[in-house]
PDB file of N, CA and C in Angstrom:
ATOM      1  N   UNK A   1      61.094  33.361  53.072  1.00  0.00           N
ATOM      2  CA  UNK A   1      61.950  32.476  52.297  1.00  0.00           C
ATOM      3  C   UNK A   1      62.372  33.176  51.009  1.00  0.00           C
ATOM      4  N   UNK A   2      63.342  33.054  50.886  1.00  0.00           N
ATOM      5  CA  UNK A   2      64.328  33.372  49.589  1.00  0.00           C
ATOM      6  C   UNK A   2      63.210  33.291  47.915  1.00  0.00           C
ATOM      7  N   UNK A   3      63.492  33.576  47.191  1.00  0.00           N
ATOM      8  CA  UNK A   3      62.781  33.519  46.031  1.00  0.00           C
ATOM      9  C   UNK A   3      63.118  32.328  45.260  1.00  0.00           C
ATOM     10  N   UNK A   4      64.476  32.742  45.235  1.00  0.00           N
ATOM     11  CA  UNK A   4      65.306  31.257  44.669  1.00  0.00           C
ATOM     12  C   UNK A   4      65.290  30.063  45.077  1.00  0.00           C
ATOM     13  N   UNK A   5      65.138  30.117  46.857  1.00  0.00           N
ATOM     14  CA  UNK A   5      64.643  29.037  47.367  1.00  0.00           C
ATOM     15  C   UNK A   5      63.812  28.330  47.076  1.00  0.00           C
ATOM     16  N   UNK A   6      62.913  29.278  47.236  1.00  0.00           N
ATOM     17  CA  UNK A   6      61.111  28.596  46.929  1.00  0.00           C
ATOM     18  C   UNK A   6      60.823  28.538  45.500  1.00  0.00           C
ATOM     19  N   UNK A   7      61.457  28.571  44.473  1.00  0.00           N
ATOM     20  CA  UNK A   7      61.395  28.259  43.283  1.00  0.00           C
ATOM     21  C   UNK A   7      62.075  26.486  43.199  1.00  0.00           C
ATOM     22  N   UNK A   8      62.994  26.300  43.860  1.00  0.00           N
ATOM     23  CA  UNK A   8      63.913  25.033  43.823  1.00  0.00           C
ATOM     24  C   UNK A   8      63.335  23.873  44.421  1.00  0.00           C
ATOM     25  N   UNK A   9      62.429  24.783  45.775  1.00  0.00           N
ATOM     26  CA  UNK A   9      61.415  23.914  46.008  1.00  0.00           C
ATOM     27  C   UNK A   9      60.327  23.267  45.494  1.00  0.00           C
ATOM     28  N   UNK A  10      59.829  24.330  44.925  1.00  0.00           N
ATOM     29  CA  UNK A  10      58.635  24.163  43.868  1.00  0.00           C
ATOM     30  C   UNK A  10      59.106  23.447  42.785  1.00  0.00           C
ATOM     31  N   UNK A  11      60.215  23.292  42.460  1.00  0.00           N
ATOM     32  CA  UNK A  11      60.699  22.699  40.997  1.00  0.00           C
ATOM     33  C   UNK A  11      60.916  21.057  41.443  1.00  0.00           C
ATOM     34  N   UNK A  12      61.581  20.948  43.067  1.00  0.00           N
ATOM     35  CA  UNK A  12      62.008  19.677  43.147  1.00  0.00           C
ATOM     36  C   UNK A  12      60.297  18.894  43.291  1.00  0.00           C
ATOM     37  N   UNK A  13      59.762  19.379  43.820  1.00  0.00           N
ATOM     38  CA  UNK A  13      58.077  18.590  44.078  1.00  0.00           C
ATOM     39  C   UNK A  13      57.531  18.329  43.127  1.00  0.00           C
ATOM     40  N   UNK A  14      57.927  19.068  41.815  1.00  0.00           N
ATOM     41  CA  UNK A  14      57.202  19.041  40.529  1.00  0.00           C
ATOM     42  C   UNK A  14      57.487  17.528  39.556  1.00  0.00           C
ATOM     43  N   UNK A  15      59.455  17.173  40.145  1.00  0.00           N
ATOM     44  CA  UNK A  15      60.294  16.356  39.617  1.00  0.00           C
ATOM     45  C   UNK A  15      59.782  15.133  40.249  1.00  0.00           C
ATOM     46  N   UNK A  16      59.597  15.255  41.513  1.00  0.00           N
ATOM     47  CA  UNK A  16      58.993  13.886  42.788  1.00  0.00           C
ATOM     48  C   UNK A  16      57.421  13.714  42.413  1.00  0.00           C
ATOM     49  N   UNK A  17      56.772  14.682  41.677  1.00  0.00           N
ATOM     50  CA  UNK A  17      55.477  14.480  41.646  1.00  0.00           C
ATOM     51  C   UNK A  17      55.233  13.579  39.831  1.00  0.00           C
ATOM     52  N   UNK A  18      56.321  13.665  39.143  1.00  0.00           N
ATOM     53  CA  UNK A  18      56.606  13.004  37.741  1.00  0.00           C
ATOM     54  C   UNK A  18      55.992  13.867  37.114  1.00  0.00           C
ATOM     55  N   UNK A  19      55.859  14.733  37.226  1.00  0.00           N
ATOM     56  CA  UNK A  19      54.879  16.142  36.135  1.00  0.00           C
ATOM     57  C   UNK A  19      55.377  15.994  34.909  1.00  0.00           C
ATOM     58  N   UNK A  20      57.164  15.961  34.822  1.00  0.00           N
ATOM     59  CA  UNK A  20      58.134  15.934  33.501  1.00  0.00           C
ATOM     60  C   UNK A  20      58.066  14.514  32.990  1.00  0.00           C
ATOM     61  N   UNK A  21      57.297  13.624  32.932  1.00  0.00           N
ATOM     62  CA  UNK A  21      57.948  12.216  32.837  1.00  0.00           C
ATOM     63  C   UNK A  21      57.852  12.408  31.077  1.00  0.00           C
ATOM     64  N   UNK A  22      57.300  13.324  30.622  1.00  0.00           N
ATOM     65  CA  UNK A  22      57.471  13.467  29.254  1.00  0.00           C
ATOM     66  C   UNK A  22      58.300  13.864  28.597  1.00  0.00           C
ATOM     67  N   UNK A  23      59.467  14.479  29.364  1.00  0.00           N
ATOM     68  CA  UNK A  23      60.308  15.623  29.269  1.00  0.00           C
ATOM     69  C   UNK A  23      61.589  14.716  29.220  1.00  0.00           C
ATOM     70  N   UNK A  24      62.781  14.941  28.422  1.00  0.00           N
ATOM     71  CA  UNK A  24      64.114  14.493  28.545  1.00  0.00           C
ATOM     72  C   UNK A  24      64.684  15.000  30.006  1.00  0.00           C
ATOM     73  N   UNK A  25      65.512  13.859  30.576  1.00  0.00           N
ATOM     74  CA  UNK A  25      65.575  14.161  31.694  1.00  0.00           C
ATOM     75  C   UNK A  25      66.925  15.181  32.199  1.00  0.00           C
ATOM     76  N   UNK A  26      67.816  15.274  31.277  1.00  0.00           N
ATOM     77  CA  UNK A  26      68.699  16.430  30.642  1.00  0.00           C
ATOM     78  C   UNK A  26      68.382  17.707  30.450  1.00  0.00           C
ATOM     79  N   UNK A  27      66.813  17.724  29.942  1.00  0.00           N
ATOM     80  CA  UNK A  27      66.459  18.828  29.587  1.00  0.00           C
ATOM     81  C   UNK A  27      66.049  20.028  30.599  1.00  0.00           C
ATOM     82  N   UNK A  28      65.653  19.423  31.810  1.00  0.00           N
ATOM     83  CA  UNK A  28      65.410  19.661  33.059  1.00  0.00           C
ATOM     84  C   UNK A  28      65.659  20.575  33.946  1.00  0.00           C
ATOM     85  N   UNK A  29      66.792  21.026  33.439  1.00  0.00           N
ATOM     86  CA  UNK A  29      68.202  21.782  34.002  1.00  0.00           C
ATOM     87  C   UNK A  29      67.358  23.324  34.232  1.00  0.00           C
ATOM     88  N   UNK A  30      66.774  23.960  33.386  1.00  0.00           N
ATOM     89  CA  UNK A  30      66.233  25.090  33.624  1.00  0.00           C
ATOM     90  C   UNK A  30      64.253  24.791  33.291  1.00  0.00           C
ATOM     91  N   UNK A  31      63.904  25.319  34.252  1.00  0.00           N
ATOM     92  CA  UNK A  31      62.144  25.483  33.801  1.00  0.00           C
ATOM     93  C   UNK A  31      61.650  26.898  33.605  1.00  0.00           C
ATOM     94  N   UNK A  32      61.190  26.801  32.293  1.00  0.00           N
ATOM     95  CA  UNK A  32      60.509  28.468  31.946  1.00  0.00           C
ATOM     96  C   UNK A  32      59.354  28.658  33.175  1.00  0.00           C
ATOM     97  N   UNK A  33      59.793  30.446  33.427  1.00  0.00           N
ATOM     98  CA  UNK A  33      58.616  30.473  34.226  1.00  0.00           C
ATOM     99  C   UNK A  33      57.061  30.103  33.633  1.00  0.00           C
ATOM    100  N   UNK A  34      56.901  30.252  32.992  1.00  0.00           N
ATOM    101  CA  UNK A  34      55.090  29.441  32.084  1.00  0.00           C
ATOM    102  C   UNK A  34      55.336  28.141  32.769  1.00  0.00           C
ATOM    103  N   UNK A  35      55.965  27.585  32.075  1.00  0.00           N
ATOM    104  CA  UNK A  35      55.997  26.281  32.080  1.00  0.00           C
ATOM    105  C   UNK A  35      55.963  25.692  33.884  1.00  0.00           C
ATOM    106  N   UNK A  36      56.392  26.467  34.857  1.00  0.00           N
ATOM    107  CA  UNK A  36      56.546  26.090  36.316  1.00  0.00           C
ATOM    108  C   UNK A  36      55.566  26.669  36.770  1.00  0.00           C
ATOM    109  N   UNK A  37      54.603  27.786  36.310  1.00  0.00           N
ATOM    110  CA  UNK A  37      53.582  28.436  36.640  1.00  0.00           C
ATOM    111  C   UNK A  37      52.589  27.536  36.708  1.00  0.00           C
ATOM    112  N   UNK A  38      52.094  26.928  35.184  1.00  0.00           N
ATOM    113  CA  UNK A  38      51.502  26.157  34.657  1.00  0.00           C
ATOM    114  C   UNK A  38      51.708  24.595  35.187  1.00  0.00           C
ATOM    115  N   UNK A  39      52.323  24.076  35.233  1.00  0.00           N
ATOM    116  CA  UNK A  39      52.771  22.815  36.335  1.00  0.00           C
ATOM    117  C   UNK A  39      52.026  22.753  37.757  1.00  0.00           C
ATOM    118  N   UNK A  40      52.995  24.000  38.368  1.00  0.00           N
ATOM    119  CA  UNK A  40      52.068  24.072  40.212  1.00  0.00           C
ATOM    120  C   UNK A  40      51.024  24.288  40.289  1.00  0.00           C
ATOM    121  N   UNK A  41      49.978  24.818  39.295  1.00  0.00           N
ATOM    122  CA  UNK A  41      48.633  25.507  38.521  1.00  0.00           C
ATOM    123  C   UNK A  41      47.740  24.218  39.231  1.00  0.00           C
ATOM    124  N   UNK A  42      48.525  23.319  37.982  1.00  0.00           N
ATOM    125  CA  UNK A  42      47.630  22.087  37.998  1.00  0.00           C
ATOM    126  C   UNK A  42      48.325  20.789  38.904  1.00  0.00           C
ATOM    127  N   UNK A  43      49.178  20.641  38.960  1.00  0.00           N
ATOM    128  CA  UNK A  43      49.718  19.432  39.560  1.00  0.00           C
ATOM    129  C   UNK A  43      49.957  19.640  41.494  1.00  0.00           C
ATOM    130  N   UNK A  44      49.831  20.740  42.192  1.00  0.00           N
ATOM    131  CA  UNK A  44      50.195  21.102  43.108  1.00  0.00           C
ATOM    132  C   UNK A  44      49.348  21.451  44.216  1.00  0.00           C
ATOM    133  N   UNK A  45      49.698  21.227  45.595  1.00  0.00           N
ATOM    134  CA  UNK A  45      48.921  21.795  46.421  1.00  0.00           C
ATOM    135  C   UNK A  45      48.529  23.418  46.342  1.00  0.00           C
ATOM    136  N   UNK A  46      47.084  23.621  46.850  1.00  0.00           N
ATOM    137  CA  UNK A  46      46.887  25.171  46.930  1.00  0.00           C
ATOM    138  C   UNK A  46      47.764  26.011  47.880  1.00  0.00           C
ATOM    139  N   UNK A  47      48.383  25.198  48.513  1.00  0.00           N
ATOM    140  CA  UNK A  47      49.353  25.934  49.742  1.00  0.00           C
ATOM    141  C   UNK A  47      51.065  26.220  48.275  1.00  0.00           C
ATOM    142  N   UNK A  48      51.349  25.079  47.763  1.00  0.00           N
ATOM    143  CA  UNK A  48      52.190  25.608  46.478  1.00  0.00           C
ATOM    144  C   UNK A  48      51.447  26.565  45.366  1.00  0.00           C
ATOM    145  N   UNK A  49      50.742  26.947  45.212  1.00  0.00           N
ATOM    146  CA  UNK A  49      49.817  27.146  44.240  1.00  0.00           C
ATOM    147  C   UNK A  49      50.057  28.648  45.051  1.00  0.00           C
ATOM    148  N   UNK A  50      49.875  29.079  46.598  1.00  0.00           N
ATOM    149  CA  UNK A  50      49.661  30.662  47.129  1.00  0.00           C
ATOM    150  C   UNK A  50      51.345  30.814  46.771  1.00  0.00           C
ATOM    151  N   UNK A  51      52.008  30.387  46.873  1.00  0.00           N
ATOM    152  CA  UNK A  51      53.354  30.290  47.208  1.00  0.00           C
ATOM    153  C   UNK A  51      54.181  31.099  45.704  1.00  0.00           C
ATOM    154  N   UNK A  52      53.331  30.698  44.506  1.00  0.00           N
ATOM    155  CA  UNK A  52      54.111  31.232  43.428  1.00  0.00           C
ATOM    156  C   UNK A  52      53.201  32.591  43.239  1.00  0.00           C
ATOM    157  N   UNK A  53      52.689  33.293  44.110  1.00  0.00           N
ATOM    158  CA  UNK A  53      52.669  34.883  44.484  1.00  0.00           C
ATOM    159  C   UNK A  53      53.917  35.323  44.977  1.00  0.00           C
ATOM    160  N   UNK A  54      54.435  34.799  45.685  1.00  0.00           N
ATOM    161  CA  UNK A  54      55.520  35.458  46.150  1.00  0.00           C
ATOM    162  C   UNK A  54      56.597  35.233  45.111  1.00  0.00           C
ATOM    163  N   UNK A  55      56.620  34.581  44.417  1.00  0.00           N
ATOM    164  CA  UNK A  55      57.730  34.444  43.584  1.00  0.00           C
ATOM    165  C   UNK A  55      57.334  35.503  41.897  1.00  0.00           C
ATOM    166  N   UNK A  56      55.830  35.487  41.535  1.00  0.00           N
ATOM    167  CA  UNK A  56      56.048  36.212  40.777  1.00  0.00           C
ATOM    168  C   UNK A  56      54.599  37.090  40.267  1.00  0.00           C
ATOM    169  N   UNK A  57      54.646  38.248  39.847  1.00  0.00           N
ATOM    170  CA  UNK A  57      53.456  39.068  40.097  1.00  0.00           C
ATOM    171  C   UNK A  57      51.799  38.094  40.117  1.00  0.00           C
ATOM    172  N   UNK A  58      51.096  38.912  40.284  1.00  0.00           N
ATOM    173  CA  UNK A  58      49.871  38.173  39.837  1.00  0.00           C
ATOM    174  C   UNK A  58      49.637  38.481  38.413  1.00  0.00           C
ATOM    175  N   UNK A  59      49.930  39.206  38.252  1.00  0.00           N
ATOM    176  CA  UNK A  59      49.582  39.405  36.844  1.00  0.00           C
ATOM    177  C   UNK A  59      50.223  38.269  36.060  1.00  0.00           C
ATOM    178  N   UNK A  60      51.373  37.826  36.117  1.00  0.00           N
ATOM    179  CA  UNK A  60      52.035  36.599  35.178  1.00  0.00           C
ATOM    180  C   UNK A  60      51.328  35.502  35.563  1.00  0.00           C
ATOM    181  N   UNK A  61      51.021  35.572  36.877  1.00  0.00           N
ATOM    182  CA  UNK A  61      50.145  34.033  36.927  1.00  0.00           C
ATOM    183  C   UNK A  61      48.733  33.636  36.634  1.00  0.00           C
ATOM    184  N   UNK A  62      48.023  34.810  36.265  1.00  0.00           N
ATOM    185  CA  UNK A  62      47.110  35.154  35.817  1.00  0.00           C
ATOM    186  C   UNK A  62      46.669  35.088  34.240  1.00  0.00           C
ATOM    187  N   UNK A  63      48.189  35.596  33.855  1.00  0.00           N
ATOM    188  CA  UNK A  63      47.989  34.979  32.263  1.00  0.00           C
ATOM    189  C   UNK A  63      48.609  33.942  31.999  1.00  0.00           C
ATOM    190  N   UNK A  64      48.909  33.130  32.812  1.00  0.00           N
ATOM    191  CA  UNK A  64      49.445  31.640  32.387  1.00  0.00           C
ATOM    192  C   UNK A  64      48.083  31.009  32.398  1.00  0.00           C
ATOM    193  N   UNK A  65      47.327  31.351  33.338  1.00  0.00           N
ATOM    194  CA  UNK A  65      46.183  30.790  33.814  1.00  0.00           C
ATOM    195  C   UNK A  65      45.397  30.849  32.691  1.00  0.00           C
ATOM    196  N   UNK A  66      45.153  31.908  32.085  1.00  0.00           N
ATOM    197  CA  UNK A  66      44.218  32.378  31.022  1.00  0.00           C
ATOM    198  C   UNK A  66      44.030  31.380  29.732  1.00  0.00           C
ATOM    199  N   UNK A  67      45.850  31.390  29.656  1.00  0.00           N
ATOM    200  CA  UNK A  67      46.162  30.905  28.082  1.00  0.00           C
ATOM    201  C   UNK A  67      46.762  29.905  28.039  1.00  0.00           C
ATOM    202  N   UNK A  68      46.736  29.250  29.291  1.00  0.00           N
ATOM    203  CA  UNK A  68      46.974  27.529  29.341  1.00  0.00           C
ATOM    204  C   UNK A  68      46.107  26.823  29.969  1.00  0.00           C
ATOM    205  N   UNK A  69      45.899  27.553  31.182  1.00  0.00           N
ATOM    206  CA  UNK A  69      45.500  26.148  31.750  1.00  0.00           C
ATOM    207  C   UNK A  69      43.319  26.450  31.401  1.00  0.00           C
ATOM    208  N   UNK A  70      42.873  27.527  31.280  1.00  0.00           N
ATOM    209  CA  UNK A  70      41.550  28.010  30.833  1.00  0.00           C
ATOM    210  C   UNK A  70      40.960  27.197  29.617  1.00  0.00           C
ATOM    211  N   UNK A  71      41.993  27.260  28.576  1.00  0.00           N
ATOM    212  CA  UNK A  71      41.572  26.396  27.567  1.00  0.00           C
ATOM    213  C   UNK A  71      41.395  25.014  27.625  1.00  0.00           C
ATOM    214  N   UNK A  72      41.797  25.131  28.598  1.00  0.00           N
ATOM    215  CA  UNK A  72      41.656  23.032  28.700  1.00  0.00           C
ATOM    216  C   UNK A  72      40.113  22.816  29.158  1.00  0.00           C
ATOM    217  N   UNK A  73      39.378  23.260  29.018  1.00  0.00           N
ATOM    218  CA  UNK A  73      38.102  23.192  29.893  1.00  0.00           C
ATOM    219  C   UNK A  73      37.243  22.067  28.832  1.00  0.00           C
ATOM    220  N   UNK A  74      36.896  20.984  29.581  1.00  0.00           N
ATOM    221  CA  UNK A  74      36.259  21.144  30.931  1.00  0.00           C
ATOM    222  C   UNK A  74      36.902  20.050  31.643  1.00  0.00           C
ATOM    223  N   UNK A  75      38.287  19.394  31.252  1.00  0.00           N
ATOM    224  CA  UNK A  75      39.109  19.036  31.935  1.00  0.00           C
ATOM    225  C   UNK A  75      39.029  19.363  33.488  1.00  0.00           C
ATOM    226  N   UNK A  76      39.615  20.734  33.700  1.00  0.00           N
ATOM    227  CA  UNK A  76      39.693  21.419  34.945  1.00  0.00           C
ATOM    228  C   UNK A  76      39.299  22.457  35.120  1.00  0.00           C
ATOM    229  N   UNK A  77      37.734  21.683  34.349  1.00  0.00           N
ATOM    230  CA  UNK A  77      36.814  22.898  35.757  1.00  0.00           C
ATOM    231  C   UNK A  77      36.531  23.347  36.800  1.00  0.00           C
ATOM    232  N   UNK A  78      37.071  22.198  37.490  1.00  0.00           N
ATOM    233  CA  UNK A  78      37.051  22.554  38.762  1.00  0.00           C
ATOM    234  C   UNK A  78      37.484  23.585  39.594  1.00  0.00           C
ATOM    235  N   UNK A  79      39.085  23.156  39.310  1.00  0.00           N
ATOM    236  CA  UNK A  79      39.708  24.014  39.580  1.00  0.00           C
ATOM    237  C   UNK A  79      40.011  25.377  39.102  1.00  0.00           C
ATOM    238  N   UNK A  80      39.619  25.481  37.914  1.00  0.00           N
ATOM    239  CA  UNK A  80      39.366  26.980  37.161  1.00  0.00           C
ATOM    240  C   UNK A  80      38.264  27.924  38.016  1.00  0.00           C
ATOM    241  N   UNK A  81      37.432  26.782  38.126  1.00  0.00           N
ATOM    242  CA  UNK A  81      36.530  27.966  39.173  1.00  0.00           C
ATOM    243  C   UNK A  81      37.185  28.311  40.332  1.00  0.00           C
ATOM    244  N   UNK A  82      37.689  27.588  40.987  1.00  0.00           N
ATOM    245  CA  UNK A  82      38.844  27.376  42.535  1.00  0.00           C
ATOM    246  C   UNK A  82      39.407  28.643  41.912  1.00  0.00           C
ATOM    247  N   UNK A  83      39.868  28.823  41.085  1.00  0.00           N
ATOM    248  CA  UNK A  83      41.071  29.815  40.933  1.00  0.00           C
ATOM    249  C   UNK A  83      40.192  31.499  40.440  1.00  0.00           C
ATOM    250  N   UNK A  84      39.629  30.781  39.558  1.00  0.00           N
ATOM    251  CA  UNK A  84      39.073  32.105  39.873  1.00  0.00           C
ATOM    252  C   UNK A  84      38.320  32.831  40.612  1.00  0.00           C
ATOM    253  N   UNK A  85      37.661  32.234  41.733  1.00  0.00           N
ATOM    254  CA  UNK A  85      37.014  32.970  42.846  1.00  0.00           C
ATOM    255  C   UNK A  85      38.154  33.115  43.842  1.00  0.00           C
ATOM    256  N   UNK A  86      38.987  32.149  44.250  1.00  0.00           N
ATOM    257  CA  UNK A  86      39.672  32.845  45.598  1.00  0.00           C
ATOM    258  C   UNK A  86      41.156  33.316  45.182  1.00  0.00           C
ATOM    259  N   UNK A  87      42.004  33.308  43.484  1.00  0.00           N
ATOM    260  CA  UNK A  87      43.139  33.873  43.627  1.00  0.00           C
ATOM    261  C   UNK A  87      42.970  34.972  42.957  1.00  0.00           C
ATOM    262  N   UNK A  88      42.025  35.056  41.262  1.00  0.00           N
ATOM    263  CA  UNK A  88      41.877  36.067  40.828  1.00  0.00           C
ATOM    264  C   UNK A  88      40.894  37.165  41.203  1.00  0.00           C
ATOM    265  N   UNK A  89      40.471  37.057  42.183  1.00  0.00           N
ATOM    266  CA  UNK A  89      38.965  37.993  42.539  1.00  0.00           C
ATOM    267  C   UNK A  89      37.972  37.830  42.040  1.00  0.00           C
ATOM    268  N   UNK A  90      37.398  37.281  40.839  1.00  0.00           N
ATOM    269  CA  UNK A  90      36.307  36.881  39.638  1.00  0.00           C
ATOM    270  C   UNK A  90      35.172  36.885  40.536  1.00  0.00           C
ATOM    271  N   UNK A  91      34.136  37.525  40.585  1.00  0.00           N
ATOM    272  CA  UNK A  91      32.949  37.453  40.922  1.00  0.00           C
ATOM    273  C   UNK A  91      32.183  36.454  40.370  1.00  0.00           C
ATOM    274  N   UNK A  92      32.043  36.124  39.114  1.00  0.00           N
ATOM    275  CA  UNK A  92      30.898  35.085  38.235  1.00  0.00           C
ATOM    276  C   UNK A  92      32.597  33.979  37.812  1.00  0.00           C
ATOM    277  N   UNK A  93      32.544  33.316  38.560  1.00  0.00           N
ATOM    278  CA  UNK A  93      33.991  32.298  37.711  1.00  0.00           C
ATOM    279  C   UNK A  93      33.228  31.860  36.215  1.00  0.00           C
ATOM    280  N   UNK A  94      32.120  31.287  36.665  1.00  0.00           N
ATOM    281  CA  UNK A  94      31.119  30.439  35.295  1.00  0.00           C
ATOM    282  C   UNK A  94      31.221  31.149  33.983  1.00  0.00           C
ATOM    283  N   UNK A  95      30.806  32.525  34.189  1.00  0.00           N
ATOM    284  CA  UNK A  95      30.571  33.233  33.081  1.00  0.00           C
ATOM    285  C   UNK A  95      32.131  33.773  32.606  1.00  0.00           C
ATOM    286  N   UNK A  96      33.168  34.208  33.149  1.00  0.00           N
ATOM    287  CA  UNK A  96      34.328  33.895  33.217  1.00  0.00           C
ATOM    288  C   UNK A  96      34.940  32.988  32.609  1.00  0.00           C
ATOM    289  N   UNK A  97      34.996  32.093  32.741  1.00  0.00           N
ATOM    290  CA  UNK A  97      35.558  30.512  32.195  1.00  0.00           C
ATOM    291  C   UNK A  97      35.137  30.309  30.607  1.00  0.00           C
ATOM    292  N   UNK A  98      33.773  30.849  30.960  1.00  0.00           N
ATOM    293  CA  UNK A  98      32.660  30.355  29.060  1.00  0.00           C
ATOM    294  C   UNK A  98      33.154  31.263  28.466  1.00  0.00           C
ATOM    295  N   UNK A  99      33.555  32.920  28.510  1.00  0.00           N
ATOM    296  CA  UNK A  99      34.022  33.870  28.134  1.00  0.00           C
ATOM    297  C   UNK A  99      35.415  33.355  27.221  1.00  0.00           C
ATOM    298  N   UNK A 100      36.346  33.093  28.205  1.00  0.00           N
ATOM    299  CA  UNK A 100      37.687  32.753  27.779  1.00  0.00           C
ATOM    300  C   UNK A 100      37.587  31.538  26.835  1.00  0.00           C
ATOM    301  N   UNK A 101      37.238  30.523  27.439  1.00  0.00           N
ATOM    302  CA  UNK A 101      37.294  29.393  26.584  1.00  0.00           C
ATOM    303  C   UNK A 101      36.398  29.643  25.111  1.00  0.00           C
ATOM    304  N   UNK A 102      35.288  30.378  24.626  1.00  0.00           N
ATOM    305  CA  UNK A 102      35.260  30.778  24.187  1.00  0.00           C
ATOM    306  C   UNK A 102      36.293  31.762  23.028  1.00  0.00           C
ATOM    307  N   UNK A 103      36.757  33.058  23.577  1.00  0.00           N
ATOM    308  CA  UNK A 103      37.770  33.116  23.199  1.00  0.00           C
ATOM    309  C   UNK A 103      38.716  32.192  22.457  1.00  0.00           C
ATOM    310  N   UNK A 104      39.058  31.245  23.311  1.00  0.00           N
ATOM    311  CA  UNK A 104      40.009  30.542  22.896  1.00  0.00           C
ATOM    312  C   UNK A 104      39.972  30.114  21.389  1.00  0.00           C
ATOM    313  N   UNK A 105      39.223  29.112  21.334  1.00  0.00           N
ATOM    314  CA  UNK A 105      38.057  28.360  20.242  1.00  0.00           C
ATOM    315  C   UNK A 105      37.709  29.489  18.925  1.00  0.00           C
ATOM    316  N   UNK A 106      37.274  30.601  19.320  1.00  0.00           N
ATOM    317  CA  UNK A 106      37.826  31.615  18.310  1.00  0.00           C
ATOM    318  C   UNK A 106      39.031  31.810  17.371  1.00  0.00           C
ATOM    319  N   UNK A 107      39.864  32.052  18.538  1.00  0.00           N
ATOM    320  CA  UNK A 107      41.550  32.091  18.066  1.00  0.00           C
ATOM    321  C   UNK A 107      42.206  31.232  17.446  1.00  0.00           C
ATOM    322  N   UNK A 108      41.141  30.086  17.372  1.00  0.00           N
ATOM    323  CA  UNK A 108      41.291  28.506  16.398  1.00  0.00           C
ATOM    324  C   UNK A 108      40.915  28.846  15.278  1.00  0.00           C
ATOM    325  N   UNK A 109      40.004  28.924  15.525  1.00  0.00           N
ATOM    326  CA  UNK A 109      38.755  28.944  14.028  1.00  0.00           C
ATOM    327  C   UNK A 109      38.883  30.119  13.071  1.00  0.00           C
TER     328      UNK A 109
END
C-alpha cells in the first residue's frame, strides 16, 4: 500500500475514533507527523501501530515514543512496556521506562 494511502487511513480512524475532539475541526486539514505518531501510539490498534513502520523510520517513532508518550507514566504503562519489548527491541522495558521517565522529571526540575 501506498504511503500516502496508509497515512489517510490512519488519519481517517484517528477522526472516527474522536482522538481530535479537542482540536478545531478546521484545523484538521494537515496532522504533524509527532502528532499522528503519537495518536496511533496510544489510541490505535497494534496492527495500526506496525503499520506506521512503513510509513516512517523507526527511529522517528521511537522518539515520539520517548518524549511523549514515556513521560506520561504510569498512565500507560502498559503499553510502554508492550512497546518496548516487541517494537523497540528493549531487553529490561522496566528499567527502561524508570530510566526515561526519570529523565524526564529531571528536564523539569
Amino acid at each position: 500500500m501506498d504511503n500516502k494511502l496508509l497515512r489517510k487511513r490512519l488519519e481517517k480512524k484517528l477522526i472516527e475514533e474522536n482522538v481530535f475532539w479537542s482540536y478545531d475541526k478546521s484545523s484538521i486539514v494537515i496532522i504533524p507527523d509527532d502528532v499522528l505518531i503519537e495518536k496511533v501510539l496510544l489510541h490505535l490498534d497494534i496492527e495500526d501501530v506496525l503499520s506506521l513502520f512503513l510509513i516512517f523510520p523507526k527511529k522517528e517513532i521511537k522518539k515520539v515514543w520517548q518524549e511523549i508518550v514515556l513521560p506520561r507514566e504510569p498512565l500507560y504503562h502498559n503499553i510502554n512496556r508492550l512497546y518496548a519489548f516487541l517494537l523497540f527491541d528493549i531487553k529490561h522495558p522496566d528499567r527502561y521506562i524508570r530510566y526515561y521517565k526519570n529523565k524526564h522529571i529531571k528536564s523539569i526540575v
